[in-house]
C-alpha atoms as a PDB file:
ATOM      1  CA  UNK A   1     155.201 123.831 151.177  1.00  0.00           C
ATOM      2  CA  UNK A   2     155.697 126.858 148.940  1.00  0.00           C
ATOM      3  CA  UNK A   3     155.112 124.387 145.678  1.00  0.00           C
ATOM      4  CA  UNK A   4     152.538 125.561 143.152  1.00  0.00           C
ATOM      5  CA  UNK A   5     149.643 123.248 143.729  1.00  0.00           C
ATOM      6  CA  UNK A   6     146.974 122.357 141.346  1.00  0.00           C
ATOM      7  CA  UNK A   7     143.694 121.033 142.764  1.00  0.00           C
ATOM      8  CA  UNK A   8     141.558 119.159 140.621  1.00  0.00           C
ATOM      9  CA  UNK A   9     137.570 118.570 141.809  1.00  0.00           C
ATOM     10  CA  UNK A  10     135.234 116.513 139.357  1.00  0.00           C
ATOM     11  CA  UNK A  11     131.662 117.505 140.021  1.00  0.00           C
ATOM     12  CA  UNK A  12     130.236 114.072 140.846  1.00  0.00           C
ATOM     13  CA  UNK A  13     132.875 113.037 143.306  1.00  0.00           C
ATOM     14  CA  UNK A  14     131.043 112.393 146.745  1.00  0.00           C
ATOM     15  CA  UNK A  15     134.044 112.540 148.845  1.00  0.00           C
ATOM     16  CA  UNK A  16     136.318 114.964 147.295  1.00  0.00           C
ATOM     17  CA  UNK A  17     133.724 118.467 147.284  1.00  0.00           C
ATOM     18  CA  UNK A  18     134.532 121.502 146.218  1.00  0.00           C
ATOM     19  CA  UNK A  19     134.513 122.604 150.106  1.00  0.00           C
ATOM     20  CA  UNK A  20     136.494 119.550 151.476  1.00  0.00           C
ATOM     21  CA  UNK A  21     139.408 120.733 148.974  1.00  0.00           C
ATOM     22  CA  UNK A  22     139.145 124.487 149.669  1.00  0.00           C
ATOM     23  CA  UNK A  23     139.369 122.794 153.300  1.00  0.00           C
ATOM     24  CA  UNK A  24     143.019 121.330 152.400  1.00  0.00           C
ATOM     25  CA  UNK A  25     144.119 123.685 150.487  1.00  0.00           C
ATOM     26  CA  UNK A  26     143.384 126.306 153.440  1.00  0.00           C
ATOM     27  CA  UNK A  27     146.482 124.311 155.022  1.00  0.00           C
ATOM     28  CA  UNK A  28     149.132 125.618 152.415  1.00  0.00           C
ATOM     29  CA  UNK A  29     148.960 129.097 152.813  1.00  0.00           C
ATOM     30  CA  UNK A  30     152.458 129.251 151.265  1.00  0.00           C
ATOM     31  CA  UNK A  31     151.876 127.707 148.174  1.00  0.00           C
ATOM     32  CA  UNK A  32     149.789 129.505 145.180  1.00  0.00           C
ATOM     33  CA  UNK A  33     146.857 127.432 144.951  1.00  0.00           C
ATOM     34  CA  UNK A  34     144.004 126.761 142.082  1.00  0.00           C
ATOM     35  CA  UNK A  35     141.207 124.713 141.916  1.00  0.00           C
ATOM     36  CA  UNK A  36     139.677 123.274 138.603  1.00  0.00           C
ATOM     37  CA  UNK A  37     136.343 121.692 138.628  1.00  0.00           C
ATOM     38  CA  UNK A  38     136.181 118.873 135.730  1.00  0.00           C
ATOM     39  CA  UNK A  39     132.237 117.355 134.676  1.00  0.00           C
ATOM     40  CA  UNK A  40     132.224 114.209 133.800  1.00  0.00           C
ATOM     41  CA  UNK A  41     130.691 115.473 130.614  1.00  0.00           C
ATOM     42  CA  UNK A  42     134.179 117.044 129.748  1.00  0.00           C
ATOM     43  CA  UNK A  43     135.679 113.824 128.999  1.00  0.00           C
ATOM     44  CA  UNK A  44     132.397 112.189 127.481  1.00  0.00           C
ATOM     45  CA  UNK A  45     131.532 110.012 130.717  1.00  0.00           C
ATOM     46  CA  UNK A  46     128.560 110.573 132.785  1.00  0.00           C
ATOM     47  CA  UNK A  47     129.978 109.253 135.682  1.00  0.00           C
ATOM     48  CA  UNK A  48     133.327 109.838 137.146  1.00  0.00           C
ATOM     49  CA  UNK A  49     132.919 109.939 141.024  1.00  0.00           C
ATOM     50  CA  UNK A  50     136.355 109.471 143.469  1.00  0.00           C
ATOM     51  CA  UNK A  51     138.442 106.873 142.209  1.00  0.00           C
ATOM     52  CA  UNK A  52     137.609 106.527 138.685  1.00  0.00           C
ATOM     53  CA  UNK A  53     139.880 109.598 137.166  1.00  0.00           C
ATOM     54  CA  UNK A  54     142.558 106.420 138.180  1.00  0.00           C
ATOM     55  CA  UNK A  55     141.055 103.962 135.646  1.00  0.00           C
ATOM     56  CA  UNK A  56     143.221 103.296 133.147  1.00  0.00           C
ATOM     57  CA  UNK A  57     139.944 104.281 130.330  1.00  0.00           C
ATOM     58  CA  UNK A  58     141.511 107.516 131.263  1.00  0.00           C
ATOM     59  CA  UNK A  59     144.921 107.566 129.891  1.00  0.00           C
ATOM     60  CA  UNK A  60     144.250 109.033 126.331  1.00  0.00           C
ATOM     61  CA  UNK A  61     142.490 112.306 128.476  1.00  0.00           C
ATOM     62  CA  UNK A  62     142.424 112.771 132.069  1.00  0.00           C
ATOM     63  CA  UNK A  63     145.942 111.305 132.234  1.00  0.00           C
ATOM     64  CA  UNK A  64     147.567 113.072 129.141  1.00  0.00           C
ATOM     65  CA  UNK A  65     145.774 116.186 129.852  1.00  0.00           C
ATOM     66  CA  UNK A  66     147.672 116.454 133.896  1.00  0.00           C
ATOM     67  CA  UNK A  67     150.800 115.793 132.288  1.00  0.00           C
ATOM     68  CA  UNK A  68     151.319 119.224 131.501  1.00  0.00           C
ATOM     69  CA  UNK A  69     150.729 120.365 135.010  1.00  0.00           C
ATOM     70  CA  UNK A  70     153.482 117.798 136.225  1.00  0.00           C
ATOM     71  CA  UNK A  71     155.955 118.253 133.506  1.00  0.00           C
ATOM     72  CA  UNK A  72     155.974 121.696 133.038  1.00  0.00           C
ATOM     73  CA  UNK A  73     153.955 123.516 135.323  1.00  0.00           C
ATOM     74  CA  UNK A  74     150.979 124.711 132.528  1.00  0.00           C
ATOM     75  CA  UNK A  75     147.037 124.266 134.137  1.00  0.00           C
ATOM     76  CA  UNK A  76     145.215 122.260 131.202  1.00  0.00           C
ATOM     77  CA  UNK A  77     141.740 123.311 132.062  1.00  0.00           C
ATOM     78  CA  UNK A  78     142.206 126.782 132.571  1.00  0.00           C
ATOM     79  CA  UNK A  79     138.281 127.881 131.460  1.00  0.00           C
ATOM     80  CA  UNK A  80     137.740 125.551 134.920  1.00  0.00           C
ATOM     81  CA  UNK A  81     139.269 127.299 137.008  1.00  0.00           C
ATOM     82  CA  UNK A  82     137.045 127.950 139.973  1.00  0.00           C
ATOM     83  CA  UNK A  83     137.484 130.977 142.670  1.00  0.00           C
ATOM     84  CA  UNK A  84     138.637 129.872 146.630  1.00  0.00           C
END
């Protein structure tokens, strides 16, 4: 895999950590790699954890916001950007 691959960690998800996706990522070595870390707080929720960035409450922010990763290649949260 040698695609560019944006990671995206929200703070409160239990499953997905910061160090379980550095973990993953650690398998593409070929691809340039970042990692974001979204708060809840970011998209006026207080709660976000694993599954909920799917919800369809997210489609005016979350949603519209990764389009411009997979349309055109541009990270929408680049202040979040977080070192591997």
């Amino acid at each position: 895999m040698t695609a560019p691959i944006l990671a995206v960690v929200v703070s409160d998800d239990e499953l997905g950590t910061v160090p379980a996706i550095r973990r993953t990522l650690g398998y593409y070595t070929h691809a340039p790699r970042k990692t974001v870390l979204l708060k809840p707080s970011d998209y006026g929720r207080e709660a976000i954890g694993h599954f909920n960035l799917f919800h369809d409450s997210h489609a005016a922010g979350f949603w519209t916001d990764a389009l411009q990763w997979l349309k055109g290649g541009s990270n929408p949260w680049p202040r979040h950007v977080i070192e591997r």
